[in-house]
C-alpha atoms as a PDB file:
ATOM      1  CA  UNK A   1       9.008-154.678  -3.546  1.00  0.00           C
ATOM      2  CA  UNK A   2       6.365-156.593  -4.526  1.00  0.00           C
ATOM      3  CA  UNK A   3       7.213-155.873  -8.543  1.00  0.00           C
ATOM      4  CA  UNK A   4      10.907-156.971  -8.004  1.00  0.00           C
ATOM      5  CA  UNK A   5      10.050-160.597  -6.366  1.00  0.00           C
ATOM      6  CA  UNK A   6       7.481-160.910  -9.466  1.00  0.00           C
ATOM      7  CA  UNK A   7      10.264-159.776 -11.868  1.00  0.00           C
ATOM      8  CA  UNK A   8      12.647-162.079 -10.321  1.00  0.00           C
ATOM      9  CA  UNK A   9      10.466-165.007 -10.389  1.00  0.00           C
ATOM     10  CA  UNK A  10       9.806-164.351 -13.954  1.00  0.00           C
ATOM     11  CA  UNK A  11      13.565-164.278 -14.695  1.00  0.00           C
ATOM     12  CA  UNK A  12      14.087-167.757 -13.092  1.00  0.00           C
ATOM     13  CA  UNK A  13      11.325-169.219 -14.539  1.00  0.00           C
ATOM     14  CA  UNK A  14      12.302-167.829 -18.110  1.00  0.00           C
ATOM     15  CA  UNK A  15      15.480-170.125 -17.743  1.00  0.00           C
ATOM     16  CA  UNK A  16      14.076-173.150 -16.212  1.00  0.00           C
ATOM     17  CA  UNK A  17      11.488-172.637 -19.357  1.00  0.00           C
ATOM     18  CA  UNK A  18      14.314-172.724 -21.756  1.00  0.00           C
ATOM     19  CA  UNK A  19      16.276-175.440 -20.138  1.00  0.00           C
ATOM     20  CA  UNK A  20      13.020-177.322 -20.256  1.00  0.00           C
ATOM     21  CA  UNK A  21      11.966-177.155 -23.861  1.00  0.00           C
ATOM     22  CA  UNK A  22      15.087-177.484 -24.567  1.00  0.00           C
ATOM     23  CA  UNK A  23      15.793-180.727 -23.050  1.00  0.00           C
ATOM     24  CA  UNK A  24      12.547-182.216 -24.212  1.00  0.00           C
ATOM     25  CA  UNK A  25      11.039-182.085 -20.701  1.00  0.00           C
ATOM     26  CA  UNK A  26       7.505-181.838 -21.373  1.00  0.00           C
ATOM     27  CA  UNK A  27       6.560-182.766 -17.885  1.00  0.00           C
ATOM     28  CA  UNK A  28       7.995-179.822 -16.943  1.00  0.00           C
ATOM     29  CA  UNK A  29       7.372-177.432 -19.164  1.00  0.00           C
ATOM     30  CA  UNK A  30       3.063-177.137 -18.724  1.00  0.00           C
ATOM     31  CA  UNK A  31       4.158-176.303 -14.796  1.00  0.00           C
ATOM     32  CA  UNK A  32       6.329-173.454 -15.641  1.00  0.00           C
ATOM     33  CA  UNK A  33       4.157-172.089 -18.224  1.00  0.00           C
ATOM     34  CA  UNK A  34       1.118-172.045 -15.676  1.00  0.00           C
ATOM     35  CA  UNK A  35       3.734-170.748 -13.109  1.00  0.00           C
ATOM     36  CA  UNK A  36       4.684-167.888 -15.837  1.00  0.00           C
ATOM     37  CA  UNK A  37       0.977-167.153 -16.481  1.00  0.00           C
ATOM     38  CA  UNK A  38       0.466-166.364 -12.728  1.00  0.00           C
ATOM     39  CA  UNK A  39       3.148-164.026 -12.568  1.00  0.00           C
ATOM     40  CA  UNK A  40       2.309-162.188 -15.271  1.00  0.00           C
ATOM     41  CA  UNK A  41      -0.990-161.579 -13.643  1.00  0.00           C
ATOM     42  CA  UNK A  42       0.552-160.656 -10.703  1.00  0.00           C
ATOM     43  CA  UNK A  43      -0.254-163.573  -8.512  1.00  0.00           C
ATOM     44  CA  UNK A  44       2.593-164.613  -5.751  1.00  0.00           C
ATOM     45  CA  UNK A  45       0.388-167.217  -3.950  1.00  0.00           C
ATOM     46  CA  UNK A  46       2.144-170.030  -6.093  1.00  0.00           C
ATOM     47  CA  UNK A  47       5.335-168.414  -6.714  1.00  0.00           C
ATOM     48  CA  UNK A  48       6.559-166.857  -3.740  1.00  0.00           C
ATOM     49  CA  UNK A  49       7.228-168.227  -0.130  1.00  0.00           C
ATOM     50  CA  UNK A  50       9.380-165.435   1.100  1.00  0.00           C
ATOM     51  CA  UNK A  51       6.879-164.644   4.039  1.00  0.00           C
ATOM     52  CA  UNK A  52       7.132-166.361   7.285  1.00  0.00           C
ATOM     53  CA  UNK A  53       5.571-165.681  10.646  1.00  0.00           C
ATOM     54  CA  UNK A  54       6.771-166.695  14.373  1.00  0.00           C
ATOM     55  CA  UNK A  55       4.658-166.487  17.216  1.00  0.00           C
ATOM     56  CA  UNK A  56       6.467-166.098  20.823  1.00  0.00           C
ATOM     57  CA  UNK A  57       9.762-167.939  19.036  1.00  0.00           C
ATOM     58  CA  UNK A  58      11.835-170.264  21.491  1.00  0.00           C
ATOM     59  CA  UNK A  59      14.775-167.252  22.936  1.00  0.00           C
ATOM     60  CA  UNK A  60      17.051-169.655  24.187  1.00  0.00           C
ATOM     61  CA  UNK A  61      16.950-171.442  21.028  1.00  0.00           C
ATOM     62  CA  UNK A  62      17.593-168.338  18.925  1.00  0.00           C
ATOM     63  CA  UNK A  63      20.718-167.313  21.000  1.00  0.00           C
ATOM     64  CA  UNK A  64      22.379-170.805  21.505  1.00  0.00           C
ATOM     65  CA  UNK A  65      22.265-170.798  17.632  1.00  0.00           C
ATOM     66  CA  UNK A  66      24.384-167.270  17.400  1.00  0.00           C
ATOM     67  CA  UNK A  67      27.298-169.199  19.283  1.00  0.00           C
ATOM     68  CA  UNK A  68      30.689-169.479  18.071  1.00  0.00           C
ATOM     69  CA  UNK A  69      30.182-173.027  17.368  1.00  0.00           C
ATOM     70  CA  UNK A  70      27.172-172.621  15.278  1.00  0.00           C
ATOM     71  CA  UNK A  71      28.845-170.047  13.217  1.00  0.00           C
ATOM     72  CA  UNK A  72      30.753-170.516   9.939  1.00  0.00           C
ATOM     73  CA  UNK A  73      33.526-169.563  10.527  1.00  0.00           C
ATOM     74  CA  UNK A  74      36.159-167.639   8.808  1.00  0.00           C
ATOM     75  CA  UNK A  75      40.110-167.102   7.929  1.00  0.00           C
ATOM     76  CA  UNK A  76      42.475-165.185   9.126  1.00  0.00           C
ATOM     77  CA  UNK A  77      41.987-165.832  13.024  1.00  0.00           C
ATOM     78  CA  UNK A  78      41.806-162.035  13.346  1.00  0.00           C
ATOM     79  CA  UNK A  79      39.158-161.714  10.696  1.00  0.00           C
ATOM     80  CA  UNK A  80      36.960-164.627  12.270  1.00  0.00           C
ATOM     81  CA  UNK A  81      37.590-162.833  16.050  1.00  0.00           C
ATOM     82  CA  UNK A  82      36.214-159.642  14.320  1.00  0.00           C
ATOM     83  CA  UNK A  83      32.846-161.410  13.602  1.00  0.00           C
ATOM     84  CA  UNK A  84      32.605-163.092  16.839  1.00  0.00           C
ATOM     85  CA  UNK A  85      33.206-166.620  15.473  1.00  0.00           C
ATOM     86  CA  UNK A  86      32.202-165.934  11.559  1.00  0.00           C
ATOM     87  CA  UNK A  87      28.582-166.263   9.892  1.00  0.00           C
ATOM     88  CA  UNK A  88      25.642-167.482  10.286  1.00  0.00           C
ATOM     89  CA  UNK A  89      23.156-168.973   7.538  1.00  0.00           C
ATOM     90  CA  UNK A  90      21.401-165.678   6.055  1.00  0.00           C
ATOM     91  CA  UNK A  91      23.980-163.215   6.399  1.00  0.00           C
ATOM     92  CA  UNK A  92      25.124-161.432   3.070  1.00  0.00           C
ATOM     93  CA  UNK A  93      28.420-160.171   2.868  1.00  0.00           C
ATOM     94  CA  UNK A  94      30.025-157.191   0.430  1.00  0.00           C
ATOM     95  CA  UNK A  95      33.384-157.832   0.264  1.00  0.00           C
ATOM     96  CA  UNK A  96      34.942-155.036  -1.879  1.00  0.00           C
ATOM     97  CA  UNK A  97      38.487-153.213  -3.044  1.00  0.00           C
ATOM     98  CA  UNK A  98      39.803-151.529  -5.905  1.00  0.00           C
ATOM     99  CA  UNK A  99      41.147-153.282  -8.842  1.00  0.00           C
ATOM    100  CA  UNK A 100      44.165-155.722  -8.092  1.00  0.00           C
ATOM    101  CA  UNK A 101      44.063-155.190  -4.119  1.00  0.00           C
ATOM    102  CA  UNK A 102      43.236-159.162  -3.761  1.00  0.00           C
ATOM    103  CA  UNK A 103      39.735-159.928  -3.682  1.00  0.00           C
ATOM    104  CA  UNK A 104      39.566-162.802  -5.333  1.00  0.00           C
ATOM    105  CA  UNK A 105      42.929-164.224  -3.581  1.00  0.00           C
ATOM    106  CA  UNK A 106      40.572-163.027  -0.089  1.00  0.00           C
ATOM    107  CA  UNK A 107      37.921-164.922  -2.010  1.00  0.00           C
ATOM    108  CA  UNK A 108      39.491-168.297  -2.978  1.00  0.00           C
ATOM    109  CA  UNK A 109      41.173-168.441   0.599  1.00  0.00           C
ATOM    110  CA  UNK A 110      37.653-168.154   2.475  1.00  0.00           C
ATOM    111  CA  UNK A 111      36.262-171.217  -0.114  1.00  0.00           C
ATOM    112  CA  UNK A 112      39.037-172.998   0.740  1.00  0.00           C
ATOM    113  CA  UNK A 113      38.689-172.925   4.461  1.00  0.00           C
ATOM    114  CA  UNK A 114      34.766-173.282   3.917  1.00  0.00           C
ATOM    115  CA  UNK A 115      35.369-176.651   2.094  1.00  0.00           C
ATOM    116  CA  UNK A 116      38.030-178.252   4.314  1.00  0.00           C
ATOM    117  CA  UNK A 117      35.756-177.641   7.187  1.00  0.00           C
ATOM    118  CA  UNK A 118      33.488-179.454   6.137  1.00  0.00           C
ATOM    119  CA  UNK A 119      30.843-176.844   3.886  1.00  0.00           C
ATOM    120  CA  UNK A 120      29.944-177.260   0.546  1.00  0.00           C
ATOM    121  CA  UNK A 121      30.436-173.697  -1.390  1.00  0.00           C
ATOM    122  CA  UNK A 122      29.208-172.637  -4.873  1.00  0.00           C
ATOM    123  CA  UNK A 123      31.513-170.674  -6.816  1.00  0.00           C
ATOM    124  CA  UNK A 124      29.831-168.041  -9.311  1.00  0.00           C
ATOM    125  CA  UNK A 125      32.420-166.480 -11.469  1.00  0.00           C
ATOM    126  CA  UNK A 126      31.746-164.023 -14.569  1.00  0.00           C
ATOM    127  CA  UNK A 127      34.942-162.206 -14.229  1.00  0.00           C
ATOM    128  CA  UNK A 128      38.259-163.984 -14.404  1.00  0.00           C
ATOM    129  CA  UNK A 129      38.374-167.005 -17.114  1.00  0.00           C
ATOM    130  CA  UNK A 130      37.524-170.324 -14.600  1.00  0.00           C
ATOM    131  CA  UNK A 131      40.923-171.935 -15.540  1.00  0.00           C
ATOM    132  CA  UNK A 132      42.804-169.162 -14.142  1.00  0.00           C
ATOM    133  CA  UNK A 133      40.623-169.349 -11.071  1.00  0.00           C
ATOM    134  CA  UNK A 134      41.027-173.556 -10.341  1.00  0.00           C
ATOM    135  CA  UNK A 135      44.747-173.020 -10.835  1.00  0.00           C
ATOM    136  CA  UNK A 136      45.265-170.273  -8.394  1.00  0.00           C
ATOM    137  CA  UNK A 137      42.744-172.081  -5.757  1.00  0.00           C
ATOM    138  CA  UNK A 138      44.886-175.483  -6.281  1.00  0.00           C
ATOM    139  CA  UNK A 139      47.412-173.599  -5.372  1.00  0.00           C
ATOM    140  CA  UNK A 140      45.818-172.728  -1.343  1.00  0.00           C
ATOM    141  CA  UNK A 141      44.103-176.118  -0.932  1.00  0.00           C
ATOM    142  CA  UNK A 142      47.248-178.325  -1.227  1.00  0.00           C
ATOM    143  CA  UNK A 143      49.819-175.641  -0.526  1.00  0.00           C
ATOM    144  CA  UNK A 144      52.016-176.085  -3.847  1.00  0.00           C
ATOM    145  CA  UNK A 145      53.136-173.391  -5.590  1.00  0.00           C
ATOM    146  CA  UNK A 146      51.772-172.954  -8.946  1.00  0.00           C
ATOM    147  CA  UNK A 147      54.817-174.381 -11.290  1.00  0.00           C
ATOM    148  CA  UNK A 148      54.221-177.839  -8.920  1.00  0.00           C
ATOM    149  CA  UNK A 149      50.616-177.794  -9.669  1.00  0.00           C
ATOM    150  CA  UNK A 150      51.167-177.383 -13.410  1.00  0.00           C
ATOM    151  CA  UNK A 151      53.746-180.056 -13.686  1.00  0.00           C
ATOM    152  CA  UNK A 152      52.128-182.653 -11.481  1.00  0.00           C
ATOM    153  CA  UNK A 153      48.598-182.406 -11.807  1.00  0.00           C
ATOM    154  CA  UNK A 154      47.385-185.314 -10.720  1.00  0.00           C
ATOM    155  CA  UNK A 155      49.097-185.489  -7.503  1.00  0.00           C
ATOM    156  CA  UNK A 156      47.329-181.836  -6.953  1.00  0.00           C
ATOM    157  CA  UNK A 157      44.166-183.782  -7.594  1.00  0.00           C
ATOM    158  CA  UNK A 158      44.543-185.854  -5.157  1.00  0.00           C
ATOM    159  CA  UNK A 159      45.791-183.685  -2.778  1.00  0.00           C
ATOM    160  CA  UNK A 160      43.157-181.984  -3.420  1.00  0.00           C
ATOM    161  CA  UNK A 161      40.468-184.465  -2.693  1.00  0.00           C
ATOM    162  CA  UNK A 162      41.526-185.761   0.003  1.00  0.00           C
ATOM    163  CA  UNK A 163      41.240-181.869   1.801  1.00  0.00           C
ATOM    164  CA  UNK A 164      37.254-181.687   0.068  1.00  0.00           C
ATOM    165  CA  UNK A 165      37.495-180.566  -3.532  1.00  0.00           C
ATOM    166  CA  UNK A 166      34.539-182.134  -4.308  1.00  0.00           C
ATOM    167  CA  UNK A 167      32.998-179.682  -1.836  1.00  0.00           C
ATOM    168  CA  UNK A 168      33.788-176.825  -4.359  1.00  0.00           C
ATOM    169  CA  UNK A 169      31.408-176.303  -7.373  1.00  0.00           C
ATOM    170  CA  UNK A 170      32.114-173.863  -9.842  1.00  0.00           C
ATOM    171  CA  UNK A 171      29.929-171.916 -12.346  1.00  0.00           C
ATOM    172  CA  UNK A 172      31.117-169.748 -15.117  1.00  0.00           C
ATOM    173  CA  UNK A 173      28.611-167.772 -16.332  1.00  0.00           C
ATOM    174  CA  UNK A 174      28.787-164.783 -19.061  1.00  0.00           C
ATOM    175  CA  UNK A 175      27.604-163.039 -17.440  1.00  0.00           C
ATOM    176  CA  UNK A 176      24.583-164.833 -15.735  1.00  0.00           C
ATOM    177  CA  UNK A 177      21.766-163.621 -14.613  1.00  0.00           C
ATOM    178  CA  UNK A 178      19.996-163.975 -10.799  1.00  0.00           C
ATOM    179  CA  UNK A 179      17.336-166.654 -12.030  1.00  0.00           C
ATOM    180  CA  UNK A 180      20.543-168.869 -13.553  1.00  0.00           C
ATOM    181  CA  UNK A 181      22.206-167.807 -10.333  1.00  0.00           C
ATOM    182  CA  UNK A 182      19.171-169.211  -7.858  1.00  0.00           C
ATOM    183  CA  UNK A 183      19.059-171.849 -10.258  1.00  0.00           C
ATOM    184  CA  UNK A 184      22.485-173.214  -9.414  1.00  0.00           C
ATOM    185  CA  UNK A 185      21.850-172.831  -5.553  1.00  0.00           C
ATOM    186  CA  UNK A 186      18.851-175.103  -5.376  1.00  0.00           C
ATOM    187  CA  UNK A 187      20.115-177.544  -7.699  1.00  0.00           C
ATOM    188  CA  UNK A 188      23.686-177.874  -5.472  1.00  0.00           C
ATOM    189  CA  UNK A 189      22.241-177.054  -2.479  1.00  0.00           C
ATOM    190  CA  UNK A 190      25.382-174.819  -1.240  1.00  0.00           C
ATOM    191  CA  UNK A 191      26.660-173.380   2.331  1.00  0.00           C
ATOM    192  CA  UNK A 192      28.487-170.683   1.114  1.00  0.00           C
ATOM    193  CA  UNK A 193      27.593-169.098  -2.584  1.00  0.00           C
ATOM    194  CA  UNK A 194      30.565-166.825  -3.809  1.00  0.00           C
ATOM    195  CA  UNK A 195      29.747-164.215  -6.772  1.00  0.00           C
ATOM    196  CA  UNK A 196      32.457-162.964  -8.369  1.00  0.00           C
ATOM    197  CA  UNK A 197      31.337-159.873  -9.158  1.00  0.00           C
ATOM    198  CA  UNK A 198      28.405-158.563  -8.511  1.00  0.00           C
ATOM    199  CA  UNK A 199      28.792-155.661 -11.251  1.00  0.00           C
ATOM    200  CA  UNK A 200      28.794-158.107 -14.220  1.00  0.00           C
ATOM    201  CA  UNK A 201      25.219-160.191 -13.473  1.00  0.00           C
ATOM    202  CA  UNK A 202      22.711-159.258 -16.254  1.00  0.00           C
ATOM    203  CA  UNK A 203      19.886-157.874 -14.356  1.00  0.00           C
ATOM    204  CA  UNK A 204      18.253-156.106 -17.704  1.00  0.00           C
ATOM    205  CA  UNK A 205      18.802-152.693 -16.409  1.00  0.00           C
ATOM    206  CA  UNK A 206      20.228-150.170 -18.530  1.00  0.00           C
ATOM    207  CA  UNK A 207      21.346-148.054 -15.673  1.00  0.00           C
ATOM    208  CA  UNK A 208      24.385-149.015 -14.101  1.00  0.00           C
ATOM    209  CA  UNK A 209      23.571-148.049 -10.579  1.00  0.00           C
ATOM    210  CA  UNK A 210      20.109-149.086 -10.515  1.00  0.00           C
ATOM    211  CA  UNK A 211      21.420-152.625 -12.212  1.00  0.00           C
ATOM    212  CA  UNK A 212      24.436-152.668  -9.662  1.00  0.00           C
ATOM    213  CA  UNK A 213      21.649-152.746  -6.591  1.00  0.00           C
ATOM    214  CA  UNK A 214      19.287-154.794  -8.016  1.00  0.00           C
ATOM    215  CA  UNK A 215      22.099-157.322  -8.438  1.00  0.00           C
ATOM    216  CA  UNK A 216      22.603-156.730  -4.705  1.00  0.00           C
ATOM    217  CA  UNK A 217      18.917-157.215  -3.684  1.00  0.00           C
ATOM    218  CA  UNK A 218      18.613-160.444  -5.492  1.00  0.00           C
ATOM    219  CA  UNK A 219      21.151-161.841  -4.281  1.00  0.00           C
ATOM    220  CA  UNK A 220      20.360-160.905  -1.051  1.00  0.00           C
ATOM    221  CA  UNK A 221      17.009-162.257  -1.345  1.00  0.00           C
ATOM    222  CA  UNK A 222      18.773-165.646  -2.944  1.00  0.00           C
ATOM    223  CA  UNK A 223      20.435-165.915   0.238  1.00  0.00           C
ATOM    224  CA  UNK A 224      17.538-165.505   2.703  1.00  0.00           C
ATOM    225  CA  UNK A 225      15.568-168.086   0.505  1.00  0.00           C
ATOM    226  CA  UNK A 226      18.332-170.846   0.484  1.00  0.00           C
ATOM    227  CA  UNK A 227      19.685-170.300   4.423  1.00  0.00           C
ATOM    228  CA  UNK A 228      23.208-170.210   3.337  1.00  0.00           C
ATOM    229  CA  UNK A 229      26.080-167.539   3.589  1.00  0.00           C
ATOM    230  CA  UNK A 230      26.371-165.121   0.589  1.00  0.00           C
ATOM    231  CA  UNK A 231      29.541-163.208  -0.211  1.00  0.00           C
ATOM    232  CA  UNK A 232      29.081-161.082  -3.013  1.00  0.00           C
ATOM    233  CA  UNK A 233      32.769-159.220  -4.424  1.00  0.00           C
ATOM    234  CA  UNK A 234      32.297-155.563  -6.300  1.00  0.00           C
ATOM    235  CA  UNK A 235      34.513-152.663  -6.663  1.00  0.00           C
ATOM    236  CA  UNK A 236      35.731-150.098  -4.854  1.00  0.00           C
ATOM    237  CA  UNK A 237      35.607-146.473  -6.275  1.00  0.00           C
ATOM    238  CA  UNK A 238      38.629-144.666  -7.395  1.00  0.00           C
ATOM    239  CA  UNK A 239      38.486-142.514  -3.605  1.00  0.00           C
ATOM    240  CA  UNK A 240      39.596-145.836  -1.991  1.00  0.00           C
ATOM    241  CA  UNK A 241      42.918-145.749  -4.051  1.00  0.00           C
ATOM    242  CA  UNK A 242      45.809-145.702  -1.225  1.00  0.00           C
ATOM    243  CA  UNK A 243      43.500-145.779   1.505  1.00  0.00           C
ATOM    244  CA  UNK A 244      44.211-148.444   4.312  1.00  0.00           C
ATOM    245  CA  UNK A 245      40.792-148.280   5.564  1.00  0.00           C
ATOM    246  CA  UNK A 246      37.225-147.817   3.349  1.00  0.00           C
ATOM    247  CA  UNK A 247      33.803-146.249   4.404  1.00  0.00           C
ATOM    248  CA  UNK A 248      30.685-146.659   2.612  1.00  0.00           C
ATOM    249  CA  UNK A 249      31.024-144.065   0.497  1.00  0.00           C
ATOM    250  CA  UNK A 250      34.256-145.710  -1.131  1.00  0.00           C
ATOM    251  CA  UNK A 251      32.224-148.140  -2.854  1.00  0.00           C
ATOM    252  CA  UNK A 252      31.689-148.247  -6.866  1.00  0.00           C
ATOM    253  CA  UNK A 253      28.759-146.395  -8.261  1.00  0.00           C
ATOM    254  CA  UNK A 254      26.152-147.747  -4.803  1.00  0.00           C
ATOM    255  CA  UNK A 255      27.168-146.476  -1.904  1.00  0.00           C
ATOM    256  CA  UNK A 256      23.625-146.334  -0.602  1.00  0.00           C
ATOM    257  CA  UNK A 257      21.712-149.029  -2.469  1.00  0.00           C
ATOM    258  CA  UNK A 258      24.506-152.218  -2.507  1.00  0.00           C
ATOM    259  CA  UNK A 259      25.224-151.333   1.537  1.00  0.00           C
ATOM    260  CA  UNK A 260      21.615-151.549   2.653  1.00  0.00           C
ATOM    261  CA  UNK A 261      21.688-155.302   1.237  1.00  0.00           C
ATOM    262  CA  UNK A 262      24.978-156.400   3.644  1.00  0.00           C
ATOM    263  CA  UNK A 263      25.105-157.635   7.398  1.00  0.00           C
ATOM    264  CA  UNK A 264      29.144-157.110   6.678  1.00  0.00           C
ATOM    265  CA  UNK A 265      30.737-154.752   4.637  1.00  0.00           C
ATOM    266  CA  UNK A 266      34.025-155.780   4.262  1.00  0.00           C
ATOM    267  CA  UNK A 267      36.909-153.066   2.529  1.00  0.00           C
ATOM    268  CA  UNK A 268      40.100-154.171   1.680  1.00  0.00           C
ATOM    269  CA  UNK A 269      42.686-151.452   1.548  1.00  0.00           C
ATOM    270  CA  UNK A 270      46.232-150.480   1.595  1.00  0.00           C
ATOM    271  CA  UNK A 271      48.400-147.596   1.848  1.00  0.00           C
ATOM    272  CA  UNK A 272      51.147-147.494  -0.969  1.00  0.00           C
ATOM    273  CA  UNK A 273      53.361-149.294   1.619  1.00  0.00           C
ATOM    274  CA  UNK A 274      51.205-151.471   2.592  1.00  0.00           C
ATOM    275  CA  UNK A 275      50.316-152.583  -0.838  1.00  0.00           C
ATOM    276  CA  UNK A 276      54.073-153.653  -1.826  1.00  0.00           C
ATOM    277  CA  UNK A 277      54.425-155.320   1.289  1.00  0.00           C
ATOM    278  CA  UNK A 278      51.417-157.518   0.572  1.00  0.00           C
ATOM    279  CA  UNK A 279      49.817-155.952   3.413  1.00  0.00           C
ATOM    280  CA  UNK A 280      46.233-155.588   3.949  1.00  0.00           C
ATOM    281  CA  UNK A 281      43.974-153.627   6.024  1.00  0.00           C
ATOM    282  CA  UNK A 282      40.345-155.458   6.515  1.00  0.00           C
ATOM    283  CA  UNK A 283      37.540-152.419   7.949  1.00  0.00           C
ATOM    284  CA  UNK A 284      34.187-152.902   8.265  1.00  0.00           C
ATOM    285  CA  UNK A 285      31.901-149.726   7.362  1.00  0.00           C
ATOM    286  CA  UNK A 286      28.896-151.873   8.326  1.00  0.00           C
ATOM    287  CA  UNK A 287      28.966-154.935  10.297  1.00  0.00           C
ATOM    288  CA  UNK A 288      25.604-156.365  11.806  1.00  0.00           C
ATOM    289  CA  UNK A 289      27.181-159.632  12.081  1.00  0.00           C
ATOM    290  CA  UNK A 290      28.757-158.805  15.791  1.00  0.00           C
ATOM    291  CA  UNK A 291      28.957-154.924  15.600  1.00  0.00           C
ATOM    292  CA  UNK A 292      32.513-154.649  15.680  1.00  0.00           C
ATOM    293  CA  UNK A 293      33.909-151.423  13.453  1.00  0.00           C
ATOM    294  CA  UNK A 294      38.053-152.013  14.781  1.00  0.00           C
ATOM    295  CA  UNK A 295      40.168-152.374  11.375  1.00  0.00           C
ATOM    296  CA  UNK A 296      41.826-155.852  11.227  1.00  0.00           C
ATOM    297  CA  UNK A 297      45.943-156.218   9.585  1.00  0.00           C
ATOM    298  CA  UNK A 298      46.905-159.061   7.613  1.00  0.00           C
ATOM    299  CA  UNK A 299      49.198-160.608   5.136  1.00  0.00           C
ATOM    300  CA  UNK A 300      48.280-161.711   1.424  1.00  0.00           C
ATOM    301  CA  UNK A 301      50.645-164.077   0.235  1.00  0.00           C
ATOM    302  CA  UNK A 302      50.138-164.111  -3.327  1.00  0.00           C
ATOM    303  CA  UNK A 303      52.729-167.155  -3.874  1.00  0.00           C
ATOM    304  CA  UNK A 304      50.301-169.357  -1.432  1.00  0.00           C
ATOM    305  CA  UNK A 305      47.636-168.019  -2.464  1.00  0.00           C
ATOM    306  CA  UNK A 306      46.533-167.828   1.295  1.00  0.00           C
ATOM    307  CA  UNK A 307      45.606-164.765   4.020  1.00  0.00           C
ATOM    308  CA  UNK A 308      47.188-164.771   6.870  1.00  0.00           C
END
C-alpha cells in the first residue's frame, strides 16, 4: 500500500514538474524536485497526509451529517430513494454497462442535476470527443433538442447559464493519467468528479487488469483526499449482454479488484425489450451507501437526454 501512495505521488509530481519547467516557474520547480527526491527515498512524511486519527468523535455529529439533507443527492427520484437521499462527500461510485446501454446519457443527467443544485462537478472525459459530449449535455440542461441547440447557440448559452453552466468544468484528457487527474481536482476544487472511463487512464501498467484496478484505487484514494463524490464509468463484460439486472461478476476484466474500491456499484441493464423501449434496469451488486440491493426501473430518453 505503502509503494502505491509513493508511486502515485511520484506520478503527480512528475506533471506538476513538467508544467513547472515548462512554464518558467522556477519558484516552483526547487519544491517539487526536493518533494521528488523524498519519494524516491521512500519518505511520506512530506508527501502524504492520508492518515488521520479521531479520538471519542462527536456521534451525534457523525449521524446528523448522514441525513437526507446533507446528502447529494441524485436523479431519478427512485434512484435517489434507493440511496436514502444520495451521497455523501467520500463515497466512490462504479457506475457500469455494456457498450451503448447509456452510461454516459446516466452520466451527463447526474452532472446536470449536480450543477443546478447548486454543486460544482469536474468532468474527466478520455472516451467520447468533448464536443460530442457539451452538445448532448446542452441538450438536458436547457431541455432543447439537439437541432435547436445547433441552430441557436447562443440562446442555449444562456439558457444554460442561467441553470449553472459555469458549475460544469470539463477535461479532455488522452488519455490522462491519476496525477493529471488529482491535479485538476485541487486546482477546481470540485463536488462531484466524473471519469469517463476508468479503463482508458494511463496508469503505466502493462496488464490490463492490474492497470484497470489501480485506476480504481487511485481514484478512490483521489476521492477520500479531496472530500468530494467520485463516480467512476467502466464496462460491463460481455455476460451482462441482455441481462436486466448485473452482479459483480458482470463487470469487465475486475470483478474483484475495481468492486472492493466502490461504496455503490451501480449496473445498468436491459433485457432485449427493455433495451428498445429505452428502458433501464438500475441494480446495485454492492451498495454501502444505505444497503439497499432492490433493482430500480427507469426511462432513458435519449431525445432529452434526461433519466427519468
Amino acid at each position: 500500500m505503502l509503494d502505491a501512495i509513493i508511486e502515485q505521488k511520484l506520478e503527480r509530481n512528475s506533471f506538476e514538474l513538467t508544467q513547472a519547467l515548462t512554464t518558467g516557474k522556477e519558484d516552483k520547480v526547487s519544491a517539487l524536485v526536493s518533494e521528488r527526491h523524498k519519494l524516491n527515498e521512500g519518505e511520506l512524511e512530506s508527501a502524504s497526509s492520508e492518515s488521520s486519527v479521531v479520538c471519542a468523535p462527536d456521534l451525534k455529529e457523525i449521524f446528523m451529517a448522514r441525513q437526507a439533507g446533507n446528502r447529494i443527492g441524485v436523479t431519478p427520484k427512485a434512484f435517489n430513494d434507493a440511496l436514502e437521499g444520495g451521497f455523501l462527500r467520500g463515497h466512490h461510485c462504479v457506475l457500469f454497462a455494456v457498450t451503448d446501454m447509456g452510461k454516459t446519457l446516466l452520466s451527463l443527467d447526474l452532472a446536470r442535476n449536480f450543477i443546478e443544485n447548486g454543486y460544482k462537478v469536474l468532468y474527466v472525459c478520455n472516451e467520447d470527443p468533448l464536443s460530442d459530449l457539451l452538445e448532448r449535455f446542452l441538450v438536458s440542461l436547457t431541455g432543447r433538442d439537439k437541432w435547436a441547440v445547433r441552430q441557436h447557440w447562443d440562446k442555449a448559452q444562456l439558457l444554460a447559464e442561467k441553470k449553472g453552466w459555469e458549475r460544469m468544468v470539463w477535461a479532455e484528457l488522452s488519455p490522462g493519467t491519476l496525477g493529471q487527474i488529482e491535479t485538476l481536482v485541487t486546482e477546481h476544487k470540485p463536488d462531484i468528479i466524473f471519469v469517463d472511463q476508468l479503463r482508458n487512464i494511463d496508469t503505466g501498467e502493462n496488464n490490463y487488469v492490474r492497470s484497470l484496478e489501480k485506476a480504481a484505487q487511485g481514484m478512490r484514494s483521489i476521492i477520500k483526499r479531496h472530500n468530494c463524490v467520485g463516480i467512476s464509468i467502466t464496462q460491463a463484460a460481455d455476460s451482462a449482454n441482455g441481462k436486466a439486472i448485473l452482479s459483480r461478476g458482470d463487470i469487465d476484466n475486475s470483478n474483484v479488484g475495481i468492486p472492493g474500491t466502490a461504496d455503490l456499484m451501480l449496473g445498468v441493464g436491459a433485457t432485449e425489450e427493455q433495451e428498445f423501449s429505452g428502458v433501464r434496469t438500475f441494480s446495485f451488486p454492492k451498495n454501502k451507501v444505505s444497503g439497499q440491493k432492490t433493482p430500480v426501473l427507469c426511462k432513458f430518453n435519449a431525445k432529452t437526454m434526461r433519466v427519468e
